[in-house]
Protein backbone atom coordinates (compact mmCIF):
# COMPACT_ATOMS: atom_id res chain seq x y z
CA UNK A 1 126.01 99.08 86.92
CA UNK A 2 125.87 98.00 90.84
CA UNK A 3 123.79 94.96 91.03
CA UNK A 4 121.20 95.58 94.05
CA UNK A 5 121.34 93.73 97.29
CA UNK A 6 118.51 91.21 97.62
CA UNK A 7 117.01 91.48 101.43
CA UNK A 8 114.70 88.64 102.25
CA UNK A 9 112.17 88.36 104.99
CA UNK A 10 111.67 85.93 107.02
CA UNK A 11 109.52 82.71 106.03
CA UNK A 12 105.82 82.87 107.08
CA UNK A 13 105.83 86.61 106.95
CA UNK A 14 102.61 88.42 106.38
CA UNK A 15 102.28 90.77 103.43
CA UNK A 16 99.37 92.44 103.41
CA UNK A 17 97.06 95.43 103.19
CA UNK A 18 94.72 97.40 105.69
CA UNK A 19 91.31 99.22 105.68
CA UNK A 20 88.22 100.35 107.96
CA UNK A 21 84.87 99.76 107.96
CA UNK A 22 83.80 103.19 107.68
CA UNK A 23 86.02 104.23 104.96
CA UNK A 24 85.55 101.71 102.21
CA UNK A 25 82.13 99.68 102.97
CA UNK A 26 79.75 102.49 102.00
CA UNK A 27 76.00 102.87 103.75
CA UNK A 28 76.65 103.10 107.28
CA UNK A 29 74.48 104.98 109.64
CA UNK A 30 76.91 105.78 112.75
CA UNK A 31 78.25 109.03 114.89
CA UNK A 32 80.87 109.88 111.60
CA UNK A 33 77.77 109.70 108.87
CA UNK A 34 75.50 111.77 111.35
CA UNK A 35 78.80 114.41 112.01
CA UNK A 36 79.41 114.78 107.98
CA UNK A 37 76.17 116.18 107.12
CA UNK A 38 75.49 118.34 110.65
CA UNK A 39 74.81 121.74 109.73
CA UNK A 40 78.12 122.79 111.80
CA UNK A 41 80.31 120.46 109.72
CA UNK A 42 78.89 121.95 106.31
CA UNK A 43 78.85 125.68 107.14
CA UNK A 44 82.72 125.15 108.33
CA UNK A 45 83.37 123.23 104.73
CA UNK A 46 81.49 126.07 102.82
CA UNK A 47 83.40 128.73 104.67
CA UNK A 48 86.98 127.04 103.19
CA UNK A 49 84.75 126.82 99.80
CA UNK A 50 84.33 123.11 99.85
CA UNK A 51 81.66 121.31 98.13
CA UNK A 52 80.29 119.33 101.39
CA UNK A 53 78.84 116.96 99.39
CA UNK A 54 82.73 115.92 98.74
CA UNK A 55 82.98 114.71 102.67
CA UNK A 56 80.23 112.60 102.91
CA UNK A 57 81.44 109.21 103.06
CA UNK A 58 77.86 107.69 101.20
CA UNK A 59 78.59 104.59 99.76
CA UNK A 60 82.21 105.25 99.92
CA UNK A 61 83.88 102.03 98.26
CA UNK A 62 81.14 100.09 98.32
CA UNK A 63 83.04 97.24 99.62
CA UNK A 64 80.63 95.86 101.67
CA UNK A 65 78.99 94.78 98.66
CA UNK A 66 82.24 94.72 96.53
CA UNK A 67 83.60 91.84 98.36
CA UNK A 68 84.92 89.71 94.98
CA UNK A 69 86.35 92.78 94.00
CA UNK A 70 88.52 93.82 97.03
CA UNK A 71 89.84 89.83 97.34
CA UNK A 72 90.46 90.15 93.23
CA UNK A 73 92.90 93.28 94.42
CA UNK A 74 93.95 91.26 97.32
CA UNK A 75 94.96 88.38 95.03
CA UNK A 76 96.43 90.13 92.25
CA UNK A 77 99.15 91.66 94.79
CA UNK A 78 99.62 88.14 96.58
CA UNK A 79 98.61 89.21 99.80
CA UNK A 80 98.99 86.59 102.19
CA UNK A 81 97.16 88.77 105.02
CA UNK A 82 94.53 91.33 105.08
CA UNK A 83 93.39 93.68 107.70
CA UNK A 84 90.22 95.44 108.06
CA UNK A 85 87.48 96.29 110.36
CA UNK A 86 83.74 95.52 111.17
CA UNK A 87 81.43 98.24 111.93
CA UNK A 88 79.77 98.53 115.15
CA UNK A 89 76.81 100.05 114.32
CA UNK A 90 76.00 97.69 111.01
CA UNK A 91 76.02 94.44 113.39
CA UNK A 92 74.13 96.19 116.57
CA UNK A 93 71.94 98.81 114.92
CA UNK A 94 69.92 98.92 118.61
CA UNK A 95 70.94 98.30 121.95
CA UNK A 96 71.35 95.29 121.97
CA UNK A 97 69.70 94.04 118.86
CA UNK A 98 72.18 92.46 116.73
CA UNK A 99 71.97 92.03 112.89
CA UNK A 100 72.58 88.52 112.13
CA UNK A 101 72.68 89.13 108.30
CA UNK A 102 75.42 91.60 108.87
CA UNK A 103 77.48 89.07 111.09
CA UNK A 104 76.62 86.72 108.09
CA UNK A 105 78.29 88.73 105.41
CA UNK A 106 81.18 89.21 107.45
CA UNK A 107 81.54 85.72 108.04
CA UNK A 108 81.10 85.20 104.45
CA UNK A 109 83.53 87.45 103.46
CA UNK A 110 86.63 85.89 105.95
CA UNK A 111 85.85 82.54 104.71
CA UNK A 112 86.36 83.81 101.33
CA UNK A 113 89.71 85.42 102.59
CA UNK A 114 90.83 82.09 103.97
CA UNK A 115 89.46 79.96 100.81
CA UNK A 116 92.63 82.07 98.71
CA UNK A 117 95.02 81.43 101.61
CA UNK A 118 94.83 85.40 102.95
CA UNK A 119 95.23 85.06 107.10
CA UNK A 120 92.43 88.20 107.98
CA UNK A 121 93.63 90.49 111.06
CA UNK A 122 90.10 92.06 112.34
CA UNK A 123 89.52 95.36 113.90
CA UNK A 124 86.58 95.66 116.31
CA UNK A 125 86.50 99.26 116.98
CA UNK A 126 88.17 101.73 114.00
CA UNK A 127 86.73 104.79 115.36
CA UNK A 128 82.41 105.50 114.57
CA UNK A 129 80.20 104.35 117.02
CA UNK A 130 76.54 103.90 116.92
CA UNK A 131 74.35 106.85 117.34
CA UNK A 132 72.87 105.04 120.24
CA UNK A 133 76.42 104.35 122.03
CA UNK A 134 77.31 108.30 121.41
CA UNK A 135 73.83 109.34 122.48
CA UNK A 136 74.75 107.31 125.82
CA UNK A 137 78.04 109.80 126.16
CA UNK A 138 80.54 107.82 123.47
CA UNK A 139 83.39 107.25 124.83
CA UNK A 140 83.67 110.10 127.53
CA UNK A 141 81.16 108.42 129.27
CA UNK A 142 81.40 104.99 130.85
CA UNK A 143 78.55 103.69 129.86
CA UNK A 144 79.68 102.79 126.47
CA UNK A 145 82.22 100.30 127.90
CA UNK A 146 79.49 97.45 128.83
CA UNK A 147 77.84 97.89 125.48
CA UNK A 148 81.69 97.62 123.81
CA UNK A 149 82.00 94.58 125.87
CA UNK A 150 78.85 93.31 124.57
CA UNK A 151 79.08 93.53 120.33
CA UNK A 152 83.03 92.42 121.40
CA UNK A 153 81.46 89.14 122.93
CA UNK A 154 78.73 88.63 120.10
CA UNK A 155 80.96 89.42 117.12
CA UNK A 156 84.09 87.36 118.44
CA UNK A 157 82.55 84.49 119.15
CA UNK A 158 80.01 84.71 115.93
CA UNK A 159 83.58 84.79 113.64
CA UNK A 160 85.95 83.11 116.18
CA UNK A 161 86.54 80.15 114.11
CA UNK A 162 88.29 82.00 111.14
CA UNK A 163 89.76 84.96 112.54
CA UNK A 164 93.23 83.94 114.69
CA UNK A 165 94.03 88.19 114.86
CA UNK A 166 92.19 90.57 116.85
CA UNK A 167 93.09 94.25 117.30
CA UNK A 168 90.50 95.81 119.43
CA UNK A 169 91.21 99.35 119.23
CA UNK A 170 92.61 101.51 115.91
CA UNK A 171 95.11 104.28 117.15
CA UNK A 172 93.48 105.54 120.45
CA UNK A 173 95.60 108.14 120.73
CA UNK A 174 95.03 109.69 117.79
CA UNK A 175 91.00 109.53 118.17
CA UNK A 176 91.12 110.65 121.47
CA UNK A 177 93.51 113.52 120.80
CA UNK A 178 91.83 115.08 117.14
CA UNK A 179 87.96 114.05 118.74
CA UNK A 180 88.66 115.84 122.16
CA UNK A 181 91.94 118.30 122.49
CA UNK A 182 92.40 119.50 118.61
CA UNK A 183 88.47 119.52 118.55
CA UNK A 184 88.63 117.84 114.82
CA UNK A 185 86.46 115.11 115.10
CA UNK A 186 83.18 114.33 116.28
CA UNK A 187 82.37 115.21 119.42
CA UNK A 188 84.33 118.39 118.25
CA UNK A 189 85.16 118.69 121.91
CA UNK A 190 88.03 120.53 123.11
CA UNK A 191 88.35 119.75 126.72
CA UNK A 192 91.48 118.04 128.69
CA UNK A 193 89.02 116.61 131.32
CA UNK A 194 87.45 114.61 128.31
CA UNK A 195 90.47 113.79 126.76
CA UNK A 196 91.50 111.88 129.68
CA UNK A 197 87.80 110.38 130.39
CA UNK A 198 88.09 109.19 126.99
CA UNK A 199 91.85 107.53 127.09
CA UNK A 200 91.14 106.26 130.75
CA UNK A 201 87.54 104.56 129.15
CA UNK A 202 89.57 103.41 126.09
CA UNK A 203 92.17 100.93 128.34
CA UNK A 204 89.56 100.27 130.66
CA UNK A 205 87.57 99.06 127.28
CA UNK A 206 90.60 96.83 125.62
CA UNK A 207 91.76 95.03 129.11
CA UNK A 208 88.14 93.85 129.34
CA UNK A 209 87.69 93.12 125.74
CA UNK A 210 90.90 91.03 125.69
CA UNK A 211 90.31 88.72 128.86
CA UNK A 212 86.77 88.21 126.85
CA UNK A 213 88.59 87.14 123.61
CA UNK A 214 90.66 85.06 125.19
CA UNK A 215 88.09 83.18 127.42
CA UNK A 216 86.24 82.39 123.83
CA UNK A 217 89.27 80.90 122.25
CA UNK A 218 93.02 81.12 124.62
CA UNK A 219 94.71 80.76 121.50
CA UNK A 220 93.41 84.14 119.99
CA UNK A 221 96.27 86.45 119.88
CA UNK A 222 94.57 90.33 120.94
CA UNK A 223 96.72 93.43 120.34
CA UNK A 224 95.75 97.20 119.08
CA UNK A 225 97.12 99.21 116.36
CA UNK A 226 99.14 102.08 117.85
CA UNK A 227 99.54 105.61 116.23
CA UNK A 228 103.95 105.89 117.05
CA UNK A 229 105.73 109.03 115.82
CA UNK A 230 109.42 109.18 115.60
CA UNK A 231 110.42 111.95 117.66
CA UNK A 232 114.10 112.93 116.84
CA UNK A 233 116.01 115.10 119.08
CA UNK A 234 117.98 117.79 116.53
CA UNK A 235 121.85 117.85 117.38
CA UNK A 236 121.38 115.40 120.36
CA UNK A 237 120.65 118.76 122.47
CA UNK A 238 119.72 118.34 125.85
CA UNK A 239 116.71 120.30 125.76
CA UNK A 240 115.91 118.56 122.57
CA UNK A 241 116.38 115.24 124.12
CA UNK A 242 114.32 115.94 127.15
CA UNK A 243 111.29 116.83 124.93
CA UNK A 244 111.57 113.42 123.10
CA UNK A 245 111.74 111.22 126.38
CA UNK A 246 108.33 113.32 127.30
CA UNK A 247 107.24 112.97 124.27
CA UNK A 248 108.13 109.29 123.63
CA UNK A 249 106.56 108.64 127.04
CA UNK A 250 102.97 110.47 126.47
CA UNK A 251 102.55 109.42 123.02
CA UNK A 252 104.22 106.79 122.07
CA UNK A 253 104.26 104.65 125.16
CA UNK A 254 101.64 105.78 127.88
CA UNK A 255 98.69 103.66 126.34
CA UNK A 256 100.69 100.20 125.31
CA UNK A 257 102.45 100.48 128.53
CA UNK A 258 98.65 100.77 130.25
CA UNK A 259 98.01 97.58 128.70
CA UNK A 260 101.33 95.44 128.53
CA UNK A 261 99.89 92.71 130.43
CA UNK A 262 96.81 92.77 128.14
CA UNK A 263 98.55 92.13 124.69
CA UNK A 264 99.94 89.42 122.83
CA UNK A 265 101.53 91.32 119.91
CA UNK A 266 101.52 95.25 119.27
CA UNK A 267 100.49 96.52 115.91
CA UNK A 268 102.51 99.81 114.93
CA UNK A 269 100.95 102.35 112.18
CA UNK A 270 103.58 104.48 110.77
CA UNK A 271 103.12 108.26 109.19
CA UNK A 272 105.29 110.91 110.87
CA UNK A 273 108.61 111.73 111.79
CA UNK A 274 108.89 115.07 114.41
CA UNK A 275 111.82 116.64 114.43
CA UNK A 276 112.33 118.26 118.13
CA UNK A 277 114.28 121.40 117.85
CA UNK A 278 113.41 123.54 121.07
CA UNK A 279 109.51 122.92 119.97
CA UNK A 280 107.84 120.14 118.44
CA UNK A 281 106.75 120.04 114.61
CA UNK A 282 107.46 118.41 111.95
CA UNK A 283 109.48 121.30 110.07
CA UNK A 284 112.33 119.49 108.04
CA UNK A 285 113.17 119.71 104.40
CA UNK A 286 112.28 115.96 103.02
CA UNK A 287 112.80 114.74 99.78
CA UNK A 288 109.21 113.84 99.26
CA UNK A 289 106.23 114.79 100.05
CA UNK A 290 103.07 113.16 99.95
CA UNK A 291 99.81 115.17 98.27
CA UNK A 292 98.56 115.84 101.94
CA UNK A 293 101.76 117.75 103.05
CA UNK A 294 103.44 114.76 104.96
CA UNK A 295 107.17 114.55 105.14
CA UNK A 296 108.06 110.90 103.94
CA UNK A 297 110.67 109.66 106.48
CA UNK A 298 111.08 105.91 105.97
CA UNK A 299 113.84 106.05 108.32
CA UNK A 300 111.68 106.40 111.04
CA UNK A 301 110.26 102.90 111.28
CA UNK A 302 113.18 101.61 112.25
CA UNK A 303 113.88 103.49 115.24
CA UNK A 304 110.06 102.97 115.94
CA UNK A 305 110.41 99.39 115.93
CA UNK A 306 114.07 99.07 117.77
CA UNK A 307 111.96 100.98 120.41
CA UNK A 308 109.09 98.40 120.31
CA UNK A 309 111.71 95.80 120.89
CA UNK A 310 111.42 96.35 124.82
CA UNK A 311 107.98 94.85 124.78
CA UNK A 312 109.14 91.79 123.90
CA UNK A 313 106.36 90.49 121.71
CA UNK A 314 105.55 90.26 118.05
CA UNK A 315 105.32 93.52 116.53
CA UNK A 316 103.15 93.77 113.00
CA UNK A 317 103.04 96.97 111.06
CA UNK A 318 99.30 97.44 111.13
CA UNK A 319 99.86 100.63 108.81
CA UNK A 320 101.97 102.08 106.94
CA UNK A 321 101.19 104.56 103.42
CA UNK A 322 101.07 107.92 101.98
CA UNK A 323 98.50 109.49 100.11
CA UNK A 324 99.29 109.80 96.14
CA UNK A 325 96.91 110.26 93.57
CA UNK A 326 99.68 110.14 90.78
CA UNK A 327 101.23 107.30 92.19
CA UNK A 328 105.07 109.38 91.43
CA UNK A 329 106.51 108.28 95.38
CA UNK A 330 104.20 104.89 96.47
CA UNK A 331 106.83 101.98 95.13
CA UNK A 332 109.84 104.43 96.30
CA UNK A 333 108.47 105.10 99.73
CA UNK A 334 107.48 101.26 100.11
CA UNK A 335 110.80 100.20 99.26
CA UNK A 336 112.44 102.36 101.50
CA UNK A 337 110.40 101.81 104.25
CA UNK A 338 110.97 98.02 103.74
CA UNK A 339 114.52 98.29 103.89
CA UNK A 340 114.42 100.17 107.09
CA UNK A 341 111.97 96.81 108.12
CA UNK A 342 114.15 94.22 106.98
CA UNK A 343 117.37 96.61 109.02
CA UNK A 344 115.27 96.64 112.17
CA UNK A 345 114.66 92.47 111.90
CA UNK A 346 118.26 92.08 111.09
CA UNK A 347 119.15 93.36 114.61
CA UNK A 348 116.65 91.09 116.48
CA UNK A 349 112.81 93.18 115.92
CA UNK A 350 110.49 90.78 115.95
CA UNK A 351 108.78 91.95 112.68
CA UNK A 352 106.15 89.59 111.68
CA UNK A 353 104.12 91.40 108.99
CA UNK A 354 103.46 94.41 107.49
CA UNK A 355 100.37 95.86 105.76
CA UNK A 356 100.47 98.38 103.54
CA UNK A 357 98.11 101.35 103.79
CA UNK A 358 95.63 101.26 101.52
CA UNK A 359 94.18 98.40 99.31
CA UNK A 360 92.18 100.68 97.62
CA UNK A 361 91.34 104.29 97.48
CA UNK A 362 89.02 105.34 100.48
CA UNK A 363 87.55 107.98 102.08
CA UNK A 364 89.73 109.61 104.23
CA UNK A 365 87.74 110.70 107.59
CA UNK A 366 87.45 114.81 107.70
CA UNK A 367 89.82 114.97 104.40
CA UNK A 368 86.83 113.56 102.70
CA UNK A 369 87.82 111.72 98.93
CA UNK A 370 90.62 113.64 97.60
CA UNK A 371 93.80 111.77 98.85
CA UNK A 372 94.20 108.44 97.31
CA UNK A 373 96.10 106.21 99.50
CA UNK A 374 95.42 103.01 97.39
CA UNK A 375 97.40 100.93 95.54
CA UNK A 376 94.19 100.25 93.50
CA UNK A 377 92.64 103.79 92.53
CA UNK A 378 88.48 103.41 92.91
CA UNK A 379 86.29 105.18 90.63
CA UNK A 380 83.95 106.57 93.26
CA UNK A 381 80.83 106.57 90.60
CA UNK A 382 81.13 103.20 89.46
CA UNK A 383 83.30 101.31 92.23
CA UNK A 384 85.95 99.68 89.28
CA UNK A 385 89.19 99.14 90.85
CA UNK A 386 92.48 99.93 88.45
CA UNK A 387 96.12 98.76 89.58
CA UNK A 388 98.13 101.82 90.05
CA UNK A 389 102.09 100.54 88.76
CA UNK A 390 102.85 100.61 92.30
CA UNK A 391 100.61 97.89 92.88
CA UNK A 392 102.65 95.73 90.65
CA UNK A 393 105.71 96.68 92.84
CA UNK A 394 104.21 95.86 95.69
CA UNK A 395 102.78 92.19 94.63
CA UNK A 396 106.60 91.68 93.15
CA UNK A 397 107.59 91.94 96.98
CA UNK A 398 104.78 90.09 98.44
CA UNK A 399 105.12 86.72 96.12
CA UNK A 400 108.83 87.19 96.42
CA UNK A 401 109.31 87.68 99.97
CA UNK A 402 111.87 90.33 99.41
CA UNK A 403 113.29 93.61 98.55
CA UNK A 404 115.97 95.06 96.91
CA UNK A 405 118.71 97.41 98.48
């Protein structure tokens, strides 16, 4: 029997996990909560003879008051890292008005993080926004962008002193594209003009919000998470090659490039490989699958990240998962991936971290409960967390620093 190849990572990596606000902490009252039970969103669920009541995010994971039991996850994997999101709407309900107990149980729970030696990585803005901010225009109008500004400067410097990792925006493009082209999302909008309203609103938001990060504390290092899809050109084509550049350029680049100047590290999220073959789509035979239909491609992380390289800054993988409720491709598709990771560091990616998506099961946005992207699988009635065995896979890489080829 071949002994396997032992592939370590470099010292002071971070392994961790990722989540949002929205999806695990349960009892928010925001633009997402208001969308899931609008009379357009149910008739459009019955229709496709869904039970509505199953995309309603509610009390989702309840983490918000689960906190000992997320970090008791967190610690039985070894995470050295952890990122998640605040809510927007939980610490300024009102214009304005900021809840101080809110800020307070944040604080609360990143001082727990730190206490077991887990470095938090906080998103400020993971897509919802308060009904007052989308009842102002959201983010097609500009008048969100001085309010953003505002709970940026109030919850920065409220939980500046243990939070070293900002990422200000979660996937832009993806919002902006499923909220106001594919018509998905709340607004449900389908309209170019607003797509580009949106985008334009969404640098304009981050450059601001990262000179006002920095001015609190210069040593804060400010990034976003971006949404990067390997785009491979089938049989090196020309036609096929000329759709990737365009592609790589409006998706993949456009937005970081908009904001180069503005970042100290760039966080990449991982899901989907598109191969180009005269159109775009990602029709290819995998070998897995995961149980919402995506092709599992580890592969394409590390021409994702060779990419990245040009930046020239520290890249974490702010993302990276698959949905699988019997837990049959997780520790595969993590080791893979990983490998691919450890390839792209080996020829001179500045790879930092990565953090695995999810930490526990969560509601997933407009797919409501049904895909189970945790390594910990949540009993939505009575919030217990269970290790699935790829959990145990996982923490064998984290408190070993390595994987195995």
């Amino acid at each position: 029997m071949d002994e396997k190849l032992e592939l370590r990572f470099p010292k002071q990596f971070l392994w961790g996990c990722a989540t949002s606000a929205h999806q695990i902490e349960g009892g928010l009252t925001n633009d997402w909560s208001d969308w899931e039970k609008s009379e357009r969103r149910t008739k459009h669920l019955q229709k496709l003879n869904l039970n509505p009541a199953d995309f309603i995010s509610g009390l989702a994971a309840n983490s918000f008051v689960e906190q000992n039991a997320d970090i008791a996850c967190m610690k039985e994997l070894g995470l050295n890292a952890y990122r998640f999101s605040v809510d927007w709407s939980r610490i300024e309900p009102q214009p304005g008005v900021f809840d101080e107990t809110a800020l307070a149980t944040y604080l609360e729970f990143i001082k727990k993080l730190r206490a077991h030696g887990i470095e938090p990585l906080l998103t400020l803005w993971h897509w919802p926004v308060p009904l007052w901010a989308r009842d102002l225009g959201g983010w097609q109008s500009g008048k969100i962008i001085e309010p953003f500004l505002r709970f940026v400067e109030k919850t920065v410097n409220y939980l500046n002193q243990e939070v070293n990792f900002w990422i200000t925006l979660n996937e832009p493009t993806v919002y902006t594209s499923q909220s106001f082209l594919a018509g998905v999302w709340p607004p449900q909008k389908k309209s170019l003009l607003a797509y580009y309203q949106v985008i334009g609103n969404l640098i304009k938001a981050h450059r601001q919000a990262y000179d006002i990060i920095k001015k609190i504390d210069a040593n804060n290092q400010v990034g976003i998470a971006s949404h990067n899809i390997y785009f491979e050109a089938k049989g090196n084509k020309p036609i096929n090659r000329w759709l990737k550049a365009g592609a790589d350029w409006w998706w993949n680049d456009r937005f970081l490039k908009k904001i180069d100047d503005k970042q100290d590290f760039i966080g990449l999220n991982y899901y989907f490989h598109n191969l180009i073959n005269y159109k775009f789509g990602r029709h290819h035979d995998y070998e897995k699958y995961s149980d919402m239909s995506w092709g599992l491609h580890p592969e394409g992380i590390y021409h994702l990240l060779k990419d990245l390289k040009k930046y020239n800054k520290p890249i974490y993988i702010t993302e990276n998962g698959l949905a699988d409720k019997g837990d049959q491709h997780r520790s595969w598709y993590i080791n893979e991936v990983l490998q691919k990771v450890h390839q792209a560091i080996e020829a001179g990616v500045p790879v930092k971290g990565y953090f695995h998506w999810s930490l526990i099961d969560n509601f997933e946005w407009s797919h409501g409960f049904e895909p189970r992207f945790g390594l910990f699988e949540v009993n939505f009635q009575t919030f217990e967390r269970l290790a699935r065995p790829s959990a145990q896979f996982y923490a064998d890489i984290c408190q070993h620093n390595r994987v195995f080829k």
